[in-house]
N, C-alpha and C. Protein backbone atom coordinates (compact mmCIF):
# COMPACT_ATOMS: atom_id res chain seq x y z
N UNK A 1 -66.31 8.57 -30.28
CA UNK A 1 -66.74 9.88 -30.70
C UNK A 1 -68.27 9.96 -30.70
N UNK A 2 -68.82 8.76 -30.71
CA UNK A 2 -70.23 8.84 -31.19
C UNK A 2 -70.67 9.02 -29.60
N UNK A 3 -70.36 8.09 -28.65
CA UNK A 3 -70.96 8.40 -27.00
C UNK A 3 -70.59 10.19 -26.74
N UNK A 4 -69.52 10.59 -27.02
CA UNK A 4 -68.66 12.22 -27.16
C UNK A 4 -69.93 13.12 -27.51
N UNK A 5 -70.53 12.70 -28.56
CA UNK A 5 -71.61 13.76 -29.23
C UNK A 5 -73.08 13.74 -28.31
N UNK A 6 -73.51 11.86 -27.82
CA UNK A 6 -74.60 12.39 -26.93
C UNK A 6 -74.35 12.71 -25.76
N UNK A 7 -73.05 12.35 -25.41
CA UNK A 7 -73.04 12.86 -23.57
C UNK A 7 -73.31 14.54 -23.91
N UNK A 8 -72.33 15.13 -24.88
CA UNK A 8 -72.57 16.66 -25.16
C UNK A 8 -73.59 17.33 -25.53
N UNK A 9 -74.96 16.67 -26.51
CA UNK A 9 -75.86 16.72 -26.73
C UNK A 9 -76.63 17.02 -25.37
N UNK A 10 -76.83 15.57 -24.54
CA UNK A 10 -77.18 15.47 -23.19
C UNK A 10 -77.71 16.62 -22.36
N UNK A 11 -75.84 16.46 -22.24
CA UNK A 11 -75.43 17.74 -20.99
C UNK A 11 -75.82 19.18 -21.39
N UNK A 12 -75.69 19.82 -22.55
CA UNK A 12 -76.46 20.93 -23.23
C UNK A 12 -77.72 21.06 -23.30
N UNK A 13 -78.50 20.00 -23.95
CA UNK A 13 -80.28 19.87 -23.83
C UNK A 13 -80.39 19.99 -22.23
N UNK A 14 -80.02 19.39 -21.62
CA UNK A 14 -80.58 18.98 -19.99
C UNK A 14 -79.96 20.32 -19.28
N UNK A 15 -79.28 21.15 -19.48
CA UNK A 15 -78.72 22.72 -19.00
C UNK A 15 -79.92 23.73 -19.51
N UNK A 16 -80.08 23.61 -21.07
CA UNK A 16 -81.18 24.37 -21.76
C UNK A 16 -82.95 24.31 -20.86
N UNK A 17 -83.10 22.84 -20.74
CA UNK A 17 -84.23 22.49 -20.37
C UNK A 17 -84.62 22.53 -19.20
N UNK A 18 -83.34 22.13 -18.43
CA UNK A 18 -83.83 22.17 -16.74
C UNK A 18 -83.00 23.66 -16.10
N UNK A 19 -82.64 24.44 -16.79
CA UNK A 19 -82.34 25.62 -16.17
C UNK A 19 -82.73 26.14 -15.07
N UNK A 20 -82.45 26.24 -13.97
CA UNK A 20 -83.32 26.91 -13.00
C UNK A 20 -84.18 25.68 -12.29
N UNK A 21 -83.74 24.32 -12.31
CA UNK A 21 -85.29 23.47 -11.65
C UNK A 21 -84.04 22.85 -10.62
N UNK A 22 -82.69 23.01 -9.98
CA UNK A 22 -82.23 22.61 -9.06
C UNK A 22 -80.90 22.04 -9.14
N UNK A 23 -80.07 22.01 -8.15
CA UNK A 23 -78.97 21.88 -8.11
C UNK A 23 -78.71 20.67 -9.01
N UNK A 24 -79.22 19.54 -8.57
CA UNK A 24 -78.90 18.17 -8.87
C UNK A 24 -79.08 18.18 -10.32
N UNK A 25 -80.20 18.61 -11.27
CA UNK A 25 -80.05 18.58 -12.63
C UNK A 25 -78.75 19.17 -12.86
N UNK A 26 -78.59 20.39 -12.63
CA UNK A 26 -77.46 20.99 -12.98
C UNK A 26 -76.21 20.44 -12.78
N UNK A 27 -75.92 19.92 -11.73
CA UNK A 27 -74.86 18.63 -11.60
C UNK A 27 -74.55 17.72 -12.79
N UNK A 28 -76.24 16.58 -12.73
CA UNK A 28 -76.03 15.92 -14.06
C UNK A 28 -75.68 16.08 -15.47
N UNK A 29 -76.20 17.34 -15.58
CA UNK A 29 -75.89 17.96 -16.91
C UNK A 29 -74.54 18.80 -16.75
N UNK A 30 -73.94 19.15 -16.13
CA UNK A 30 -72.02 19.13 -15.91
C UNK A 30 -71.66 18.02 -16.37
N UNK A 31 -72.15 16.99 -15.52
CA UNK A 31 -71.37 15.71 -15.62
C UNK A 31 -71.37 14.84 -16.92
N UNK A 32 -72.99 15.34 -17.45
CA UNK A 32 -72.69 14.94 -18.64
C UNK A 32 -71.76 15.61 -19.77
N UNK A 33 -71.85 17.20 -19.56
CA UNK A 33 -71.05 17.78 -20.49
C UNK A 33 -68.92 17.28 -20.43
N UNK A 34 -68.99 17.11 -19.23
CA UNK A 34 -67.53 16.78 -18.48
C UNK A 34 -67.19 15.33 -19.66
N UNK A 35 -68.09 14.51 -19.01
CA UNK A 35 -67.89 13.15 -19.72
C UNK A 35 -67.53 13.05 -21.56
N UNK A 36 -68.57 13.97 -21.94
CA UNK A 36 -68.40 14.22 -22.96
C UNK A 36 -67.46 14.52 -23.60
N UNK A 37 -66.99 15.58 -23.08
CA UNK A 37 -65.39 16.23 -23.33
C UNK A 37 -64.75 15.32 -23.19
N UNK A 38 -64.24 14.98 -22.23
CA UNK A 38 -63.33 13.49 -22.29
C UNK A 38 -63.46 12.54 -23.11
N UNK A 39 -64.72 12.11 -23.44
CA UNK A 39 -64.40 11.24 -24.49
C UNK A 39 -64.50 11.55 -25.93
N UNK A 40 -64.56 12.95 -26.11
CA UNK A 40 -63.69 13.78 -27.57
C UNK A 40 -62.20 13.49 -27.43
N UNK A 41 -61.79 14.10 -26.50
CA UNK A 41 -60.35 13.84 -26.36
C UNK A 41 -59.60 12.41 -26.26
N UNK A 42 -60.03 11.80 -26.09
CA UNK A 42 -59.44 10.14 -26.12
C UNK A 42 -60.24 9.97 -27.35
N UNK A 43 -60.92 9.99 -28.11
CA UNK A 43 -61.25 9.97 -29.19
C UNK A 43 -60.39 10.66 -30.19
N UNK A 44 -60.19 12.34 -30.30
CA UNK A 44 -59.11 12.19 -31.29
C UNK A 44 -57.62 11.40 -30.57
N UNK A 45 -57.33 11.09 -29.73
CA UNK A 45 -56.19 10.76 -29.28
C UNK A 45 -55.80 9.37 -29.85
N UNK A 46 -56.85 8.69 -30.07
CA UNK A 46 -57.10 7.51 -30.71
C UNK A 46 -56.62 7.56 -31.84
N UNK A 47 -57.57 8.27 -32.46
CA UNK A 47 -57.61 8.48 -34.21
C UNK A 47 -56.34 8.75 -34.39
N UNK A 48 -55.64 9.83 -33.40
CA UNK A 48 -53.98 10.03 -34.13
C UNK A 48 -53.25 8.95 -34.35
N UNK A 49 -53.19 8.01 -33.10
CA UNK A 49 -52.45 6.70 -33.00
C UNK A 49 -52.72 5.79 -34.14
N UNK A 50 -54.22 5.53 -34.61
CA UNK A 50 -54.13 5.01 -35.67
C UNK A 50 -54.04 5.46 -37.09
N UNK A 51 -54.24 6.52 -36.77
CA UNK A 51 -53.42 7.62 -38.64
C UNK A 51 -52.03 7.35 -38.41
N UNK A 52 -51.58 7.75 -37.48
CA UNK A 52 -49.31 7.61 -36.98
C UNK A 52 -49.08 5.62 -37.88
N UNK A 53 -50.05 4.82 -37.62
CA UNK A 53 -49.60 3.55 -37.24
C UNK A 53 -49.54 3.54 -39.14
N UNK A 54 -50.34 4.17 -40.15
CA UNK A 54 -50.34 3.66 -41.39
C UNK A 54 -49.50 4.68 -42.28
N UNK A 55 -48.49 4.12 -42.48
CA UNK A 55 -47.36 4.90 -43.16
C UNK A 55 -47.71 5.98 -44.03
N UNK A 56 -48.88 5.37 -44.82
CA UNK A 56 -49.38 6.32 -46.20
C UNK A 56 -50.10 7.69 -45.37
N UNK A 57 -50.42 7.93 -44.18
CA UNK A 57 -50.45 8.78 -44.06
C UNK A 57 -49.27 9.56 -42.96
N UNK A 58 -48.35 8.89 -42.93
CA UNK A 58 -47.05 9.86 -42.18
C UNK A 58 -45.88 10.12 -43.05
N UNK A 59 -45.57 8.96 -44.04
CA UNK A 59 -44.24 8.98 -44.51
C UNK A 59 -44.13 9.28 -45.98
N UNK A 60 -45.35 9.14 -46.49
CA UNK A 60 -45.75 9.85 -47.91
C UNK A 60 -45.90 11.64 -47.87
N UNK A 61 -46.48 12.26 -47.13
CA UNK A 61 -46.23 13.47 -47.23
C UNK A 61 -45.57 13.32 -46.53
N UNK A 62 -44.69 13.49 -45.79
CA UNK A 62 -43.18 14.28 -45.28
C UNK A 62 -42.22 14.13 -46.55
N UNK A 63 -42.12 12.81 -46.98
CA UNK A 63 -41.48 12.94 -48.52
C UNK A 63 -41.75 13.84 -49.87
N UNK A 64 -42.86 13.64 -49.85
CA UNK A 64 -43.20 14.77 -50.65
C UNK A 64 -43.23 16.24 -50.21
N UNK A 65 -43.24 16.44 -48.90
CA UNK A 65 -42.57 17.79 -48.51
C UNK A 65 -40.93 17.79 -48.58
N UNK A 66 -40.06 16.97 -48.29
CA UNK A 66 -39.04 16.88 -48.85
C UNK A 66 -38.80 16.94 -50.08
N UNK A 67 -39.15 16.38 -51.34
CA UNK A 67 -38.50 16.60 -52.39
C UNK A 67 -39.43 18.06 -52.96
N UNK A 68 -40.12 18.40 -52.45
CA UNK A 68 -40.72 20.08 -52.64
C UNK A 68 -39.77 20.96 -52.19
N UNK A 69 -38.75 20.64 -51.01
CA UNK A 69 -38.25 21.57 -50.66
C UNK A 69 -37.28 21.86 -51.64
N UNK A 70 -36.28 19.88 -51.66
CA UNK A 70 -35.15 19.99 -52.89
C UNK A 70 -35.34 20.40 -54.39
N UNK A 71 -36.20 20.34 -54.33
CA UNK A 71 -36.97 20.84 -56.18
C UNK A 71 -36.80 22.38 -55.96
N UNK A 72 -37.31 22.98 -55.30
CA UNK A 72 -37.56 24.44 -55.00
C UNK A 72 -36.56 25.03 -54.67
């Protein structure tokens, strides 16, 4: 997540700054924004897998949404 924030940082500053100075910046700064994105997304994709893997956060609330329902 942390590489996620400067590739995006990057690719935004370097769009802002080199606006208008030529194809090839503009490329890099896609590529950085591209990269970026991708590694948000495998980043939370991550984080889910390891929230799913620790019970206290999957199987404790669904239970307690269960006995909310039977109480109610």
């Amino acid at each position: 997540m942390r590489a996620a924030r400067v590739l995006t940082l990057a690719g935004g500053e370097g769009a802002a700054l080199l606006a208008g100075r030529g194809r090839s910046a503009a490329v890099a700064s896609g590529l950085a924004l591209l990269a970026g994105s991708a590694c948000t997304r495998f980043g939370v994709f991550a984080a889910g897998i390891a929230s799913a893997q620790d019970p206290k956060y999957v199987v404790v609330p669904q239970r307690a949404r269960l006995d909310a329902r039977e109480v109610g």
